[in-house]
C-alpha atoms as a PDB file:
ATOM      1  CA  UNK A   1       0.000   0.000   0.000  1.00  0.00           C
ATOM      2  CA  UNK A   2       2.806   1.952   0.573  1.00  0.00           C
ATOM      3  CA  UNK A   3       4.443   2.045  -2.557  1.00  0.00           C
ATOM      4  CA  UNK A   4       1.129   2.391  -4.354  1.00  0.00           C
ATOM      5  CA  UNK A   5       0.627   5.594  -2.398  1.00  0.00           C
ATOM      6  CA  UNK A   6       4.232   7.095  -3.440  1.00  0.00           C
ATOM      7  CA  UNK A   7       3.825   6.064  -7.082  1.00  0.00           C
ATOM      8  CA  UNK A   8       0.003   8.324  -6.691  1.00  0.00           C
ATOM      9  CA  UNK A   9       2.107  10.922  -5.062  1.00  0.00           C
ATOM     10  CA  UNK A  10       4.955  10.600  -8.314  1.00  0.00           C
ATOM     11  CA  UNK A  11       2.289  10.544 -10.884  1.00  0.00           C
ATOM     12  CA  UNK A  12       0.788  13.809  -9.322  1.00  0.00           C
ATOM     13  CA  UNK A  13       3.216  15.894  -9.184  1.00  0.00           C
ATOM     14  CA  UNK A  14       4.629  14.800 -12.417  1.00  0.00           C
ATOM     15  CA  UNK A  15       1.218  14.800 -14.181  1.00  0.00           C
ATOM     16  CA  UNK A  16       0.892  19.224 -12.514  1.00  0.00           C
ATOM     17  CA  UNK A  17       4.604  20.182 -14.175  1.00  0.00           C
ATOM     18  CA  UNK A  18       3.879  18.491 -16.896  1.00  0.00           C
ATOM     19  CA  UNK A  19       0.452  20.043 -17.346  1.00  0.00           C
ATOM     20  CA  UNK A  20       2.302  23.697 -16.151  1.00  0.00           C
ATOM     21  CA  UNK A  21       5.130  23.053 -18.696  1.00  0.00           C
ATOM     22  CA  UNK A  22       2.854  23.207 -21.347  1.00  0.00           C
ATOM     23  CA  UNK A  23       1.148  26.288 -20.366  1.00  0.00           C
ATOM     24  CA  UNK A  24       3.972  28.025 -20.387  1.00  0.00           C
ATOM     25  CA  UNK A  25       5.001  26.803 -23.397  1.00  0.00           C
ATOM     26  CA  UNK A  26       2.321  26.879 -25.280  1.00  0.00           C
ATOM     27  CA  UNK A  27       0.164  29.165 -23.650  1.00  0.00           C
ATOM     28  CA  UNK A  28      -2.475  26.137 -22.632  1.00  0.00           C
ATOM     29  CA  UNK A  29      -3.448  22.561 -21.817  1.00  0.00           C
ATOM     30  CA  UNK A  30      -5.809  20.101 -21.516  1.00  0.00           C
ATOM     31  CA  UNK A  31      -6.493  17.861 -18.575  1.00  0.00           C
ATOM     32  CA  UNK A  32      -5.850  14.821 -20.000  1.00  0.00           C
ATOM     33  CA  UNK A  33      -2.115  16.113 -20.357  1.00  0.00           C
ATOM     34  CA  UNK A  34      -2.151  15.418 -16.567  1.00  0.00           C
ATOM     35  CA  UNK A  35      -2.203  11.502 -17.136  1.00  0.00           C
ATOM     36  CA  UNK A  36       0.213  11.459 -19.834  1.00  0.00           C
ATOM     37  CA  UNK A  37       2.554  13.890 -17.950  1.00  0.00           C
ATOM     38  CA  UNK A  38       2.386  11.222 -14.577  1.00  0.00           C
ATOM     39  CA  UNK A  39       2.724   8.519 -16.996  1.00  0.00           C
ATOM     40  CA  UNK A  40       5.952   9.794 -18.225  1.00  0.00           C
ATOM     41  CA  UNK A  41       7.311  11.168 -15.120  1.00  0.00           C
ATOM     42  CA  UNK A  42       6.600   7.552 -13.529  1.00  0.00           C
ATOM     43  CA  UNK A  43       8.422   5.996 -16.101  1.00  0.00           C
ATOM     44  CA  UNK A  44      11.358   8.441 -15.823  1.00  0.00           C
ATOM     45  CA  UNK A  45      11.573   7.461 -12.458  1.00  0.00           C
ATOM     46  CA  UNK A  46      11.440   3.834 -13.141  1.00  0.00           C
ATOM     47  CA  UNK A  47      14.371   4.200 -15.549  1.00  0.00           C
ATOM     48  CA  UNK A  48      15.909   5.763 -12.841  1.00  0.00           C
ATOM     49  CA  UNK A  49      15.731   4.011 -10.323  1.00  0.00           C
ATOM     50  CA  UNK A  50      16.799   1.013 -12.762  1.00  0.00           C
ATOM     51  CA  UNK A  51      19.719   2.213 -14.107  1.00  0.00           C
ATOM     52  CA  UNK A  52      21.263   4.829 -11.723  1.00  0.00           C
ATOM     53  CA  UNK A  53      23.887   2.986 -10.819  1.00  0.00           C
ATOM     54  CA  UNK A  54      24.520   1.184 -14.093  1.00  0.00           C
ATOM     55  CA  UNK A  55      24.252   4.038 -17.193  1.00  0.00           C
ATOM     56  CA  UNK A  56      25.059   7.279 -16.891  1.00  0.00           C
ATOM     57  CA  UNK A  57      22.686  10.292 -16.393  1.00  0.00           C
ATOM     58  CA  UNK A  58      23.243  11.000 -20.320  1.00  0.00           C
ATOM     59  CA  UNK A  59      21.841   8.033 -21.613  1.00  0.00           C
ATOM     60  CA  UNK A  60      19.229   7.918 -19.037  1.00  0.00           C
ATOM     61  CA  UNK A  61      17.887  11.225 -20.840  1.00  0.00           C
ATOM     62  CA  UNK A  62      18.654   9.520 -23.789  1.00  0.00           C
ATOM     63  CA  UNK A  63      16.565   6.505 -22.951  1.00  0.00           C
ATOM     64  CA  UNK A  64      13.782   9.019 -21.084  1.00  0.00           C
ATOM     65  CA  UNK A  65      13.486  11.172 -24.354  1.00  0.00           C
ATOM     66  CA  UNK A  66      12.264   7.822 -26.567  1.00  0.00           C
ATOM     67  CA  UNK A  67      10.320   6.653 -23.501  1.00  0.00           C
ATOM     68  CA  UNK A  68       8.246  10.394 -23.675  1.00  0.00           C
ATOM     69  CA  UNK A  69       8.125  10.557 -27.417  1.00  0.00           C
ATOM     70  CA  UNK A  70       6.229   6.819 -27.331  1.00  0.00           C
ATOM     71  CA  UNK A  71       4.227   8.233 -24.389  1.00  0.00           C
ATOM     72  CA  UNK A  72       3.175  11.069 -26.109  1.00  0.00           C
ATOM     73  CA  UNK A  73       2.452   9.289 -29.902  1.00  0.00           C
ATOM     74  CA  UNK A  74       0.618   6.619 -28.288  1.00  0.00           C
ATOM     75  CA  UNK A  75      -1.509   9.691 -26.394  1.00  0.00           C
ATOM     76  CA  UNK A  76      -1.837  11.873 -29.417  1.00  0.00           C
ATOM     77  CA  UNK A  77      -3.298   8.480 -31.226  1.00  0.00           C
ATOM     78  CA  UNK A  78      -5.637   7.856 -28.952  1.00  0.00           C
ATOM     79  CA  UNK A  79      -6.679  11.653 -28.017  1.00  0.00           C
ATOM     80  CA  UNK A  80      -6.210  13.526 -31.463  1.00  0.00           C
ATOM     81  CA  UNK A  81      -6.763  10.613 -33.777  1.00  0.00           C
ATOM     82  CA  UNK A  82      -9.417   8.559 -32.320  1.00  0.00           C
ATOM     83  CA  UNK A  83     -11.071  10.850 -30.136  1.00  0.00           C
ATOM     84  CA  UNK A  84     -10.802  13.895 -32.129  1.00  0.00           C
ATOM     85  CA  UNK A  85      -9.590  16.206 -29.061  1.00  0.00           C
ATOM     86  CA  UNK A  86      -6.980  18.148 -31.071  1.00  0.00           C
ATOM     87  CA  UNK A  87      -5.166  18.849 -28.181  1.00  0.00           C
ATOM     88  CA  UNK A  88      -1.548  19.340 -30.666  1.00  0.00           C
ATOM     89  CA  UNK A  89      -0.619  19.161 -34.085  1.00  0.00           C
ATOM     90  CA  UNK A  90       3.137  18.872 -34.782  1.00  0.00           C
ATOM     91  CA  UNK A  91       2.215  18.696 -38.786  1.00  0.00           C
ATOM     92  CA  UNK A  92       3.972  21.954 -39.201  1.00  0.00           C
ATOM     93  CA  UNK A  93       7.033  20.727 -37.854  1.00  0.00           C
ATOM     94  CA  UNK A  94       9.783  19.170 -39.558  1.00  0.00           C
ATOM     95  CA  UNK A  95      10.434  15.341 -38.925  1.00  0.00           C
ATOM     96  CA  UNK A  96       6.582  14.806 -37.604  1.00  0.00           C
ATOM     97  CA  UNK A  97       4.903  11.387 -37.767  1.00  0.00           C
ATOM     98  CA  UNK A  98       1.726  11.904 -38.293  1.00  0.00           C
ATOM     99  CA  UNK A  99       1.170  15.061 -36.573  1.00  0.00           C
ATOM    100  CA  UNK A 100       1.273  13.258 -32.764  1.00  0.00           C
ATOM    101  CA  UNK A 101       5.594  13.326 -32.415  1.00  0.00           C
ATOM    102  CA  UNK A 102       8.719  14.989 -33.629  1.00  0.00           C
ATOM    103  CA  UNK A 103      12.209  15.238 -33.625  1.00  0.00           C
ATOM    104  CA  UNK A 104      12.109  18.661 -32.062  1.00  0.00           C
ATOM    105  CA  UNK A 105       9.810  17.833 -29.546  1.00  0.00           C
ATOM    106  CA  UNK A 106      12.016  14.730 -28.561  1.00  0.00           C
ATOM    107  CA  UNK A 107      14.809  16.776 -28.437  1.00  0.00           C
ATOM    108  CA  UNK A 108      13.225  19.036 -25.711  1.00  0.00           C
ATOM    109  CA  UNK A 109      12.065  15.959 -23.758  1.00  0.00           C
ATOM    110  CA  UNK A 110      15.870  14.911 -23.920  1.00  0.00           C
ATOM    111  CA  UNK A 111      16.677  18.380 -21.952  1.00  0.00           C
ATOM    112  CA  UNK A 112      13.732  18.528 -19.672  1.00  0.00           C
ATOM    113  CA  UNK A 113      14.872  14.423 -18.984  1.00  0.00           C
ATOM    114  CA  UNK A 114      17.186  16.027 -16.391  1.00  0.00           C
ATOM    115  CA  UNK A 115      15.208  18.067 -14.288  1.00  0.00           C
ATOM    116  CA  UNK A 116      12.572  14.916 -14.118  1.00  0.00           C
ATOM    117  CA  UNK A 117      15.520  12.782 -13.378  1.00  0.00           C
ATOM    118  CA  UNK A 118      16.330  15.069 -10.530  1.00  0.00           C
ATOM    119  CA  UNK A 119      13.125  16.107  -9.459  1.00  0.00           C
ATOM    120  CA  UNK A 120      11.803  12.549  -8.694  1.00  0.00           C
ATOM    121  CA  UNK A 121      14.978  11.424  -7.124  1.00  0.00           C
ATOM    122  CA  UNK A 122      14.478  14.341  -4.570  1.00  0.00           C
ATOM    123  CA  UNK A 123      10.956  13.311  -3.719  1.00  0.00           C
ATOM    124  CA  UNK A 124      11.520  10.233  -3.132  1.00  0.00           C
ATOM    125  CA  UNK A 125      14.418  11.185  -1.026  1.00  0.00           C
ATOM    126  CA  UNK A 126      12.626  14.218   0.799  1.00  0.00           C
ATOM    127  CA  UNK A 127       9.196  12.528   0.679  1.00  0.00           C
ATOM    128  CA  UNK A 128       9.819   9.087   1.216  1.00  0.00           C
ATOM    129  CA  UNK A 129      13.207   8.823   3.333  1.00  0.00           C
ATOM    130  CA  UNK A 130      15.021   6.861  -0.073  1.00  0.00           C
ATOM    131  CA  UNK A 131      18.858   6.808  -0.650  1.00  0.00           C
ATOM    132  CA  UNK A 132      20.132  10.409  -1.022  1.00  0.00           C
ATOM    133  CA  UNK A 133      21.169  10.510  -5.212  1.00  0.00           C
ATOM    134  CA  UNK A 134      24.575  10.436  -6.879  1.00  0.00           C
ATOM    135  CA  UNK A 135      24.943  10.937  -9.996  1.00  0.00           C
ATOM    136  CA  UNK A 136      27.359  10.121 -12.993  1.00  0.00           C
ATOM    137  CA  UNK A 137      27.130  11.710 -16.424  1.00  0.00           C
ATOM    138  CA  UNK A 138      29.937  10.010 -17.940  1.00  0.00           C
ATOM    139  CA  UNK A 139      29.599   6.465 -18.120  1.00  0.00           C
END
């Protein structure tokens, strides 16, 4: 029960930046961006907690950035496809598949892997008494 209670904790804060993130961004949201933002924070923090000691903090962006993009093409599928919410278009983007990803956008979620790398280590340190984080970024 415990752990299900962090990983509710995890998703929510995750789910609010990543929510916040695109309304500064973009000037708005929508709420299901609040799922797919805890989604992919969660996962982050799975990779994380995976691979600290094993890759470095480069390739975990690395590996967080593909884990986001899939997030976030398998979202705008279902959302903007199926369910016709429109919440983005990346069609006017270079290197876009179908509209729902692109190369850009990945390369943002590589950047912004960092802060969510760090953020959810410190939460589970400060909110959940875990092993204080070390990092490497060569590796």
């Amino acid at each position: 029960m415990k752990k299900i209670y962090k990983y509710i904790i995890l998703f929510i804060y995750g789910g609010v930046i990543y929510y916040y993130i695109e309304l500064i961004y973009r000037g708005y949201s929508h709420p299901a961006m609040v799922f797919v933002g805890g989604l992919c924070f969660i996962c982050i923090g799975r990779l994380n907690e995976a691979y600290t000691n094993k890759i470095s903090v480069i390739k975990q962006m690395i590996i967080s950035s593909v884990v986001v993009t899939v997030i976030e093409f398998i979202s705008g599928v279902v959302l903007n496809t199926w369910l016709k919410l429109d919440i983005w278009n990346y069609s006017n983007l270079r290197f876009n598949l179908l509209g729902q990803i692109s190369l850009q956008t990945s390369i943002v979620w590589f950047f912004l892997a960092l802060p969510a790398i760090y953020l959810d280590d410190y939460l589970r340190y400060w909110l959940f008494s875990e092993e204080r984080p070390r990092y490497k970024f060569i590796r």
